[in-house]
N, C-alpha and C. Protein backbone atom coordinates (compact mmCIF):
# COMPACT_ATOMS: atom_id res chain seq x y z
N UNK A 1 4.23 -16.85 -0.62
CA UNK A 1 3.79 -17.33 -1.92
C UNK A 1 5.04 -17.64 -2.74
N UNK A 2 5.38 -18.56 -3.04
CA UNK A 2 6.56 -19.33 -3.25
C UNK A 2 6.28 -19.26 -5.19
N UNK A 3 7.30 -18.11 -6.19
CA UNK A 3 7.39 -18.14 -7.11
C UNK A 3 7.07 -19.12 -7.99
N UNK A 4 8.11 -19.90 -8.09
CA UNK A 4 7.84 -20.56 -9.25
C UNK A 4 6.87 -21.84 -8.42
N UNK A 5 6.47 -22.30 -7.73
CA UNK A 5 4.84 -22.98 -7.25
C UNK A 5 4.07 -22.03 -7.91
N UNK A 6 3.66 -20.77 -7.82
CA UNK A 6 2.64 -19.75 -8.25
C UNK A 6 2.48 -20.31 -9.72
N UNK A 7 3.76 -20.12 -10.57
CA UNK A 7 3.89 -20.20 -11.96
C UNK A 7 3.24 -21.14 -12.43
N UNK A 8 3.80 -22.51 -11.46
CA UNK A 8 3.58 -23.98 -12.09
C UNK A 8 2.04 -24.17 -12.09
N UNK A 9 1.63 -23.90 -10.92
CA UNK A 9 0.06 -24.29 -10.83
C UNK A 9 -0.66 -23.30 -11.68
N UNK A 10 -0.32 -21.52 -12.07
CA UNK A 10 -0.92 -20.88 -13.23
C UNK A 10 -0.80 -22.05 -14.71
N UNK A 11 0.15 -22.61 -14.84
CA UNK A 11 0.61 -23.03 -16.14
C UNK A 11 -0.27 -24.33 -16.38
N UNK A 12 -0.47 -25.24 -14.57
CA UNK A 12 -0.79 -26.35 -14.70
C UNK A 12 -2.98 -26.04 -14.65
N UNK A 13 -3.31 -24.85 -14.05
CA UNK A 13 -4.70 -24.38 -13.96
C UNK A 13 -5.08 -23.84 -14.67
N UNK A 14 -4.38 -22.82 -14.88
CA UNK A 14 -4.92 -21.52 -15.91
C UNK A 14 -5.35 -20.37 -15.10
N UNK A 15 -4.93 -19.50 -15.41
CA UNK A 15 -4.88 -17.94 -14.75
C UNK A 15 -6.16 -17.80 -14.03
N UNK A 16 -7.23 -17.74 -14.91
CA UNK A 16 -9.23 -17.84 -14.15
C UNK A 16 -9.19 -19.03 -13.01
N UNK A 17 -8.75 -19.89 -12.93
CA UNK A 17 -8.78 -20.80 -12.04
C UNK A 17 -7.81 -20.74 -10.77
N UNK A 18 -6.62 -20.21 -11.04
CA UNK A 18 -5.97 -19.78 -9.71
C UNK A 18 -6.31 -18.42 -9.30
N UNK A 19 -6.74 -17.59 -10.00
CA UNK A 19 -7.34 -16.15 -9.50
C UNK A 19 -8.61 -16.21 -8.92
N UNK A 20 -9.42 -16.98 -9.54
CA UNK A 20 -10.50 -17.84 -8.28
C UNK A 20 -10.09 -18.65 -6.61
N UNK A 21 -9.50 -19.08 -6.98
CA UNK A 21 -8.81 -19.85 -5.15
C UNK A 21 -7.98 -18.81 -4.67
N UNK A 22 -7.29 -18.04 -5.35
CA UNK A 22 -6.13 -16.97 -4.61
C UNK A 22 -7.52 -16.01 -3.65
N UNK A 23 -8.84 -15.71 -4.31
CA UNK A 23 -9.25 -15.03 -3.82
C UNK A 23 -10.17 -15.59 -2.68
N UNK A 24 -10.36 -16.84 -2.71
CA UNK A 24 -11.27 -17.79 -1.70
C UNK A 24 -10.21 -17.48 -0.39
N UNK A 25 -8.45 -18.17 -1.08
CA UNK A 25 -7.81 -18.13 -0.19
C UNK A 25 -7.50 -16.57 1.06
N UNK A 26 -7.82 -15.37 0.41
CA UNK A 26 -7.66 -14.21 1.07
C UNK A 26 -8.63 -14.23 1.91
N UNK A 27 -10.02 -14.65 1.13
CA UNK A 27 -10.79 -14.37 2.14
C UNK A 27 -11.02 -15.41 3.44
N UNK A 28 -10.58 -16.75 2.93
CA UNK A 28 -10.08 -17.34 4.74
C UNK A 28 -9.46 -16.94 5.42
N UNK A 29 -8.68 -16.34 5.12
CA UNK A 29 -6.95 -15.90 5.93
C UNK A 29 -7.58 -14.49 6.41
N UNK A 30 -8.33 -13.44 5.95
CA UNK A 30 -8.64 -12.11 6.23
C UNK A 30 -10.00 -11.92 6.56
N UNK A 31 -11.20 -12.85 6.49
CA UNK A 31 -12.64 -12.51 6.65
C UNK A 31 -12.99 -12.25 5.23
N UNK A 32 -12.55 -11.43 4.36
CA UNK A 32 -13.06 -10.63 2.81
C UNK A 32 -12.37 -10.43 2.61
N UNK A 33 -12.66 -10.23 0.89
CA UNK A 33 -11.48 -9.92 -0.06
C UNK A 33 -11.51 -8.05 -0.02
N UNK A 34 -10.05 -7.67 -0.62
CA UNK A 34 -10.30 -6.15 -0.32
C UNK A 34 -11.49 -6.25 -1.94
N UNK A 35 -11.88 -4.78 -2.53
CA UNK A 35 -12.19 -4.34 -3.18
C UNK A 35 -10.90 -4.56 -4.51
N UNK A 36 -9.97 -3.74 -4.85
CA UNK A 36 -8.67 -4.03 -5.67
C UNK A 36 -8.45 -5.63 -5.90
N UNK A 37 -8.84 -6.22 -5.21
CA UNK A 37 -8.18 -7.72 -5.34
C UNK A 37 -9.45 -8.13 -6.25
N UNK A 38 -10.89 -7.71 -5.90
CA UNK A 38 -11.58 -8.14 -6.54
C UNK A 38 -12.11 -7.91 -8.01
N UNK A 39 -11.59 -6.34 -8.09
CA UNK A 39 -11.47 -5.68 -9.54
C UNK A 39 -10.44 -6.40 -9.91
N UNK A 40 -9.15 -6.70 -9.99
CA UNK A 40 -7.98 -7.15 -10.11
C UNK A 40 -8.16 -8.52 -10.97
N UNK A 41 -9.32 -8.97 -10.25
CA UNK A 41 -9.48 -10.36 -10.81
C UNK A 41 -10.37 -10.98 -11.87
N UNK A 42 -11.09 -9.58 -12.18
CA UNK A 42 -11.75 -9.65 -13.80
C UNK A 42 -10.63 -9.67 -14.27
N UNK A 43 -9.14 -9.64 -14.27
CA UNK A 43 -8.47 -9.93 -15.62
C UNK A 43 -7.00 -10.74 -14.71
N UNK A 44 -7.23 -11.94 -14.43
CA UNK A 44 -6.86 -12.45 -13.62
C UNK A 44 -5.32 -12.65 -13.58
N UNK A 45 -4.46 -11.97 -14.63
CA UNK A 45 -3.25 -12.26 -14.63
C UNK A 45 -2.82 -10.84 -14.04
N UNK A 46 -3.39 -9.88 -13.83
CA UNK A 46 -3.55 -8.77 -13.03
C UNK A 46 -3.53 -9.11 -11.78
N UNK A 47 -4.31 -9.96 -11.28
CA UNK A 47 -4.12 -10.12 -9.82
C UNK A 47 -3.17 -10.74 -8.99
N UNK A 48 -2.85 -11.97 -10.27
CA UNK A 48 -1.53 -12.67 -10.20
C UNK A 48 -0.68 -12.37 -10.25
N UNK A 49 -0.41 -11.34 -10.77
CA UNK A 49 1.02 -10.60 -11.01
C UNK A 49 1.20 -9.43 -9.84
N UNK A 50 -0.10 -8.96 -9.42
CA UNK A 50 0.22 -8.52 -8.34
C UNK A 50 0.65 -8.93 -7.03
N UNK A 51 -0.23 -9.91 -6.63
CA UNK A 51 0.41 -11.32 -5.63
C UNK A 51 1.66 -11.47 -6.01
N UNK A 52 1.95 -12.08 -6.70
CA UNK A 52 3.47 -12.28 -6.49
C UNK A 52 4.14 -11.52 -6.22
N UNK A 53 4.36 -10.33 -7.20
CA UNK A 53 5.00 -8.88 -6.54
C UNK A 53 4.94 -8.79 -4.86
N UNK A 54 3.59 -8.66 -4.52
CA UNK A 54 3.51 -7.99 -2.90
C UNK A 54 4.02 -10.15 -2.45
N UNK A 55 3.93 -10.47 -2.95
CA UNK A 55 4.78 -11.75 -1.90
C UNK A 55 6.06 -12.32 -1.85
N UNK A 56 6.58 -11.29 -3.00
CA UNK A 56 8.27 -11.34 -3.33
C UNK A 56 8.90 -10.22 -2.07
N UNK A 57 7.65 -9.17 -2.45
CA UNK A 57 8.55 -7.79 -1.66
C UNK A 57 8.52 -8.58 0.12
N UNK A 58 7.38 -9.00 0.42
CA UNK A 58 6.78 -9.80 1.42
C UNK A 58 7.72 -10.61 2.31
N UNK A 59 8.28 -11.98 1.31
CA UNK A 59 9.07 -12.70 1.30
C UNK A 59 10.53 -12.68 1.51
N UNK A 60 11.00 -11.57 0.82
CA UNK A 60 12.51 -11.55 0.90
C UNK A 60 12.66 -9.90 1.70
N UNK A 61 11.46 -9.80 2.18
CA UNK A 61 12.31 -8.22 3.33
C UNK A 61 12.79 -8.45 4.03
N UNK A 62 13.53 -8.12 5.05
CA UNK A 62 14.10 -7.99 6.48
C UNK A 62 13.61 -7.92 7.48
N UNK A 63 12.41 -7.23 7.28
CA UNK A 63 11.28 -6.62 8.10
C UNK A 63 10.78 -7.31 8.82
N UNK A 64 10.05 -8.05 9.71
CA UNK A 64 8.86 -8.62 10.26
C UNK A 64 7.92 -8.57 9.75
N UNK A 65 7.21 -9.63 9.55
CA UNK A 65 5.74 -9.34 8.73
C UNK A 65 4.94 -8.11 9.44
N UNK A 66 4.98 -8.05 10.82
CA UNK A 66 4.39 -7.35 11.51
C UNK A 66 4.61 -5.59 11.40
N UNK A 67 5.49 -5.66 10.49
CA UNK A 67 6.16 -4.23 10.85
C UNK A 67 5.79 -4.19 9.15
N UNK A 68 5.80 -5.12 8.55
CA UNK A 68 5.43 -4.83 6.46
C UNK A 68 4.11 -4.68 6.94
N UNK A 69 3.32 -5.22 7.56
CA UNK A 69 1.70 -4.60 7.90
C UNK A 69 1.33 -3.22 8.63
N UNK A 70 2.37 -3.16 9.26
CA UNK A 70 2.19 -1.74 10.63
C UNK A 70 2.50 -0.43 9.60
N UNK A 71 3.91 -0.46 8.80
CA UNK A 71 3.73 0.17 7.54
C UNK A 71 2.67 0.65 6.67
N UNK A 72 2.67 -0.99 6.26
CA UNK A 72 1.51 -0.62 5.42
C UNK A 72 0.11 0.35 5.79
N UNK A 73 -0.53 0.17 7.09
CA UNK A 73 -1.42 0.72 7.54
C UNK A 73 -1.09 1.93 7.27
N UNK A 74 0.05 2.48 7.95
CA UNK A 74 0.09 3.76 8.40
C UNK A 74 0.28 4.54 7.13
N UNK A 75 0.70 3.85 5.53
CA UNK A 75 0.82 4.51 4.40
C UNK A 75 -0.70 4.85 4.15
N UNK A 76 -1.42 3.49 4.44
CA UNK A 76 -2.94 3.58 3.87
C UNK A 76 -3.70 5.13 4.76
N UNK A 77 -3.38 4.89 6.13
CA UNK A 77 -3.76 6.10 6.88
C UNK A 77 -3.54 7.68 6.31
N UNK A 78 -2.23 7.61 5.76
CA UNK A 78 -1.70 8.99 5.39
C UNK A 78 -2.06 9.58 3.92
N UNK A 79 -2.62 7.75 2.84
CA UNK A 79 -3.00 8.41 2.08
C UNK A 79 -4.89 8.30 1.91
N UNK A 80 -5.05 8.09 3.26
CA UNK A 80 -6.33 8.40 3.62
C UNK A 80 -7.66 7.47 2.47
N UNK A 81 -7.11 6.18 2.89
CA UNK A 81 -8.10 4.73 1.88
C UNK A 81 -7.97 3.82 3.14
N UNK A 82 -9.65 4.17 3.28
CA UNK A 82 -10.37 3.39 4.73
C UNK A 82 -10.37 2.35 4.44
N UNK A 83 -10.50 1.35 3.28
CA UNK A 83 -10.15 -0.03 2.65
C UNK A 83 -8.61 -0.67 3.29
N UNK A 84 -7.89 0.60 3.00
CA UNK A 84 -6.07 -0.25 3.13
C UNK A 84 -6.38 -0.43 4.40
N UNK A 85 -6.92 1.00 5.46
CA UNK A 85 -6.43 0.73 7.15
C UNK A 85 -6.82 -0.23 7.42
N UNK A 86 -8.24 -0.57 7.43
CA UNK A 86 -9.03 -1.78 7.79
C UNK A 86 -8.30 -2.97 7.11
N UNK A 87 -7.90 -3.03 6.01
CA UNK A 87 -7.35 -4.47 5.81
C UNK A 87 -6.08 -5.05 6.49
N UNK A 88 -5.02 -3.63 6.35
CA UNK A 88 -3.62 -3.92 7.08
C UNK A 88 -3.99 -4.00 8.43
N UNK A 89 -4.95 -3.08 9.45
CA UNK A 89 -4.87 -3.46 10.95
C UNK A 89 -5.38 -4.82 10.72
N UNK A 90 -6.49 -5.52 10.21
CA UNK A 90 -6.56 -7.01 10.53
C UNK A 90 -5.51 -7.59 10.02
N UNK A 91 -4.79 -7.49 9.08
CA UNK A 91 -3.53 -8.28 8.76
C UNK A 91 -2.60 -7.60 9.88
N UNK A 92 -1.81 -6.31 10.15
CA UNK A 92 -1.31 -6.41 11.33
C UNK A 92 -1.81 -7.03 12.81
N UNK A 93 -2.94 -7.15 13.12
CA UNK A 93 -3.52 -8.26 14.64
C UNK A 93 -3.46 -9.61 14.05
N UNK A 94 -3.61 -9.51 13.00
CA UNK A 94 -3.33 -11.15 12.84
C UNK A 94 -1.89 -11.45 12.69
N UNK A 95 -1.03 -10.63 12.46
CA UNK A 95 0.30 -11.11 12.60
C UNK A 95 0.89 -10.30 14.34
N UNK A 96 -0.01 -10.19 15.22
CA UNK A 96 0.45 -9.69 16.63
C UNK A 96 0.72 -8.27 16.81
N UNK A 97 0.33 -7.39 16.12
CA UNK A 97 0.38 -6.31 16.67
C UNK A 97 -0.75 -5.91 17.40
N UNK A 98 -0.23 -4.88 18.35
CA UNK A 98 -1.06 -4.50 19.75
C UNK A 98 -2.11 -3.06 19.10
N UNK A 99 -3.42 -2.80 19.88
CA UNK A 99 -4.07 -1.78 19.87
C UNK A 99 -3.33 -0.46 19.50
N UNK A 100 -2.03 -0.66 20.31
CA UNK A 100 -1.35 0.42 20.95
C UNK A 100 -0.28 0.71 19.89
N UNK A 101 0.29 -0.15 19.31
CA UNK A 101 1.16 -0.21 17.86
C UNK A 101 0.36 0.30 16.87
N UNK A 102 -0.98 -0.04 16.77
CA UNK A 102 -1.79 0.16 15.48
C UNK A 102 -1.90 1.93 15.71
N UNK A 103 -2.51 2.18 16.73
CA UNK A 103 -2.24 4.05 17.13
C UNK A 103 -1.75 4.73 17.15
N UNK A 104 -0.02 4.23 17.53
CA UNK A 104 1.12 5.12 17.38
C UNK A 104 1.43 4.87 15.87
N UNK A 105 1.13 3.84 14.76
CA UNK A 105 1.74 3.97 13.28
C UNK A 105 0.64 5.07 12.41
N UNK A 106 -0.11 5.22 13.21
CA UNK A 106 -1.58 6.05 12.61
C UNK A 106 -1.11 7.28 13.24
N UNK A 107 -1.15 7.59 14.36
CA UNK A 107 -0.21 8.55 14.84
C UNK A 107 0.76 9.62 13.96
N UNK A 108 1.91 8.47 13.44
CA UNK A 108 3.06 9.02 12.87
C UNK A 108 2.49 8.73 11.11
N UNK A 109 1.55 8.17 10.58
CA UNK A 109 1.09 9.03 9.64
C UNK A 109 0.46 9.96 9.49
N UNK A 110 -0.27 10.48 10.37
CA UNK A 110 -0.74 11.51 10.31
C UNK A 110 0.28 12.93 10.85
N UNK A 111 0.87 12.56 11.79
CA UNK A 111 1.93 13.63 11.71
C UNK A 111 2.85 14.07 10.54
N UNK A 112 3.04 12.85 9.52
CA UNK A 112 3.57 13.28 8.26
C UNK A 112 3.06 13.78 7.31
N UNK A 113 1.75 13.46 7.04
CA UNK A 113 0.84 13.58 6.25
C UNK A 113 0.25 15.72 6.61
N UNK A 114 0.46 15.73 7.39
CA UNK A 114 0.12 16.79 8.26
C UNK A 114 1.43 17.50 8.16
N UNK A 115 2.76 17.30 8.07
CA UNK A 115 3.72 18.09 7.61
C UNK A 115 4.02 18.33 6.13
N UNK A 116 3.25 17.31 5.30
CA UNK A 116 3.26 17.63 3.83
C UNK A 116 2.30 18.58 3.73
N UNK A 117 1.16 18.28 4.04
CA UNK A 117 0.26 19.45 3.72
C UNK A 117 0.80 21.39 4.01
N UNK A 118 1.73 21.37 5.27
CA UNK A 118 2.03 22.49 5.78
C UNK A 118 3.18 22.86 4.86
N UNK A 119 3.93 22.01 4.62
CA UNK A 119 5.49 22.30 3.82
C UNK A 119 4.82 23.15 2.46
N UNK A 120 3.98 22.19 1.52
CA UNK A 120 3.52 22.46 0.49
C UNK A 120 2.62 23.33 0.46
N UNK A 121 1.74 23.75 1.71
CA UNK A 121 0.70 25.16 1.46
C UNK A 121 2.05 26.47 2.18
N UNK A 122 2.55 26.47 2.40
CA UNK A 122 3.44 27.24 3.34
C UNK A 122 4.62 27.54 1.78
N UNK A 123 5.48 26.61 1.13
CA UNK A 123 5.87 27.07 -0.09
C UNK A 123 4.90 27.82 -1.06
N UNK A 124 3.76 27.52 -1.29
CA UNK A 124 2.70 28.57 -2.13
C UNK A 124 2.48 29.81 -1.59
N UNK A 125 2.31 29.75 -0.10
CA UNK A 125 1.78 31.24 0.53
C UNK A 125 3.52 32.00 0.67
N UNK A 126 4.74 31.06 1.05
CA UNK A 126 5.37 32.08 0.89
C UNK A 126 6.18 32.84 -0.83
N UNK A 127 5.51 31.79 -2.06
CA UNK A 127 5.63 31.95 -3.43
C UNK A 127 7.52 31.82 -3.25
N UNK A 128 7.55 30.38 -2.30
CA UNK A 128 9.37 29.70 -2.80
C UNK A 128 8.88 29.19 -3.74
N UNK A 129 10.07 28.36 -4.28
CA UNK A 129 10.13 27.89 -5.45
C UNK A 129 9.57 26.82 -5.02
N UNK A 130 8.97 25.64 -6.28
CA UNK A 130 8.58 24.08 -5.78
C UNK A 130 9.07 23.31 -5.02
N UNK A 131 8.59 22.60 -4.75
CA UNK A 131 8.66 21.06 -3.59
C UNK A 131 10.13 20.28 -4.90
N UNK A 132 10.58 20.75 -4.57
CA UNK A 132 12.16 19.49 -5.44
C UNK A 132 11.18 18.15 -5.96
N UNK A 133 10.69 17.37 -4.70
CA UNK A 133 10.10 16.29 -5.17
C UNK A 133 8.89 16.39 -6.09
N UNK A 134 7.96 17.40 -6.30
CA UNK A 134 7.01 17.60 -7.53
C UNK A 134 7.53 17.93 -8.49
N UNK A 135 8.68 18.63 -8.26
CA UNK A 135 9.71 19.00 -9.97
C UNK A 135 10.41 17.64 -10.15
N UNK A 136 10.58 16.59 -9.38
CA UNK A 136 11.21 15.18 -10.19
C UNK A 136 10.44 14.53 -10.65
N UNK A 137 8.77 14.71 -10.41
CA UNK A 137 7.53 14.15 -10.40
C UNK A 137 6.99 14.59 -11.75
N UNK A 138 7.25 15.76 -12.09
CA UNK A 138 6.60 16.32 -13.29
C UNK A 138 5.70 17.34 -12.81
N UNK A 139 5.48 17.08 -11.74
CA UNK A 139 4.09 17.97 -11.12
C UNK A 139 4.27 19.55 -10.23
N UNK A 140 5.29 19.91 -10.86
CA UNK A 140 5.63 21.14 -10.01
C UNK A 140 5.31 22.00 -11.06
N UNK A 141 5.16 23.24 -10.68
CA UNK A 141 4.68 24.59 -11.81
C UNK A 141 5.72 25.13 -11.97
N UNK A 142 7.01 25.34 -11.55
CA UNK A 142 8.36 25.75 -11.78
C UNK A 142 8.33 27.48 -11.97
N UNK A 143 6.74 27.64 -10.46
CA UNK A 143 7.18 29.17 -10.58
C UNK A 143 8.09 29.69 -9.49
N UNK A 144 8.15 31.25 -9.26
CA UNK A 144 9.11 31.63 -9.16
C UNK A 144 8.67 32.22 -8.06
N UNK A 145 9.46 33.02 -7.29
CA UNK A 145 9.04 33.79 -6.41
C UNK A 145 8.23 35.19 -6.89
N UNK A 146 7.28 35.85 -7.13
CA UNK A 146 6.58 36.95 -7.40
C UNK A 146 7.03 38.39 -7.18
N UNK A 147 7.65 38.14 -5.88
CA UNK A 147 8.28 39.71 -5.76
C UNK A 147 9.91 39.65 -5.65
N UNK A 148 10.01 38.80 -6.82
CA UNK A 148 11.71 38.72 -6.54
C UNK A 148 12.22 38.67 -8.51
């Protein structure tokens, strides 16, 4: 999705009118639109602004498209939104990834996802101090050890 094209045709259509075809266009390219894209687009410079974002990050990675989708899945997997898996595995097979790729990135989210849960119930039961990353988050309780 090529920036300033996006801009020109918002400027030359009007936001309701390209947030209408952006979403015709997903759903040729994917079968259906996700859910988010379609909330997104009651306020259509919301959706637009999100597109571009995910087609900048898209556009100028390093990555293989195939591997920004295989990712993606396996984030959607770990944070457990049956919407993302299903959309990224058809966007990863449609950009060539195998059965067997889609299993092992589901795989290794769930093995992570499955070491957060243990790190973080395992710091409470042994009453260490917080997860570092919930105290940069705001979300840590900043208690202490109990018998110390």
């Amino acid at each position: 999705m090529d920036f300033e094209k996006m801009l020109t045709r918002v400027a030359e259509q009007g936001s309701d009118v390209v947030a209408e075809e952006l979403l015709r266009e997903i759903e040729a390219e994917y079968g259906r639109v996700p859910l988010i894209f379609e909330r997104m687009a009651e306020r259509p410079e919301i959706l637009i602004s999100h597109l571009l974002y995910k087609g900048a990050v898209a556009e100028t990675s390093q990555l293989e498209p195939k591997v920004i989708e295989l990712i993606s899945l396996a984030v959607g997997a770990a944070l457990k939104c049956r919407h993302c898996v299903e959309y990224h595995m058809q966007s990863a097979m449609a950009k060539g990834a195998t059965r067997a790729e889609i299993l092992e990135v589901i795989l290794i989210a769930g093995m992570l996802a499955n070491s957060a849960v243990l790190a973080d119930a395992y710091r409470v039961v042994d009453g260490s101090g917080p997860c570092p990353s919930c105290d940069i988050n705001g979300t840590g309780l900043g208690k202490t050890r109990p018998d110390k």
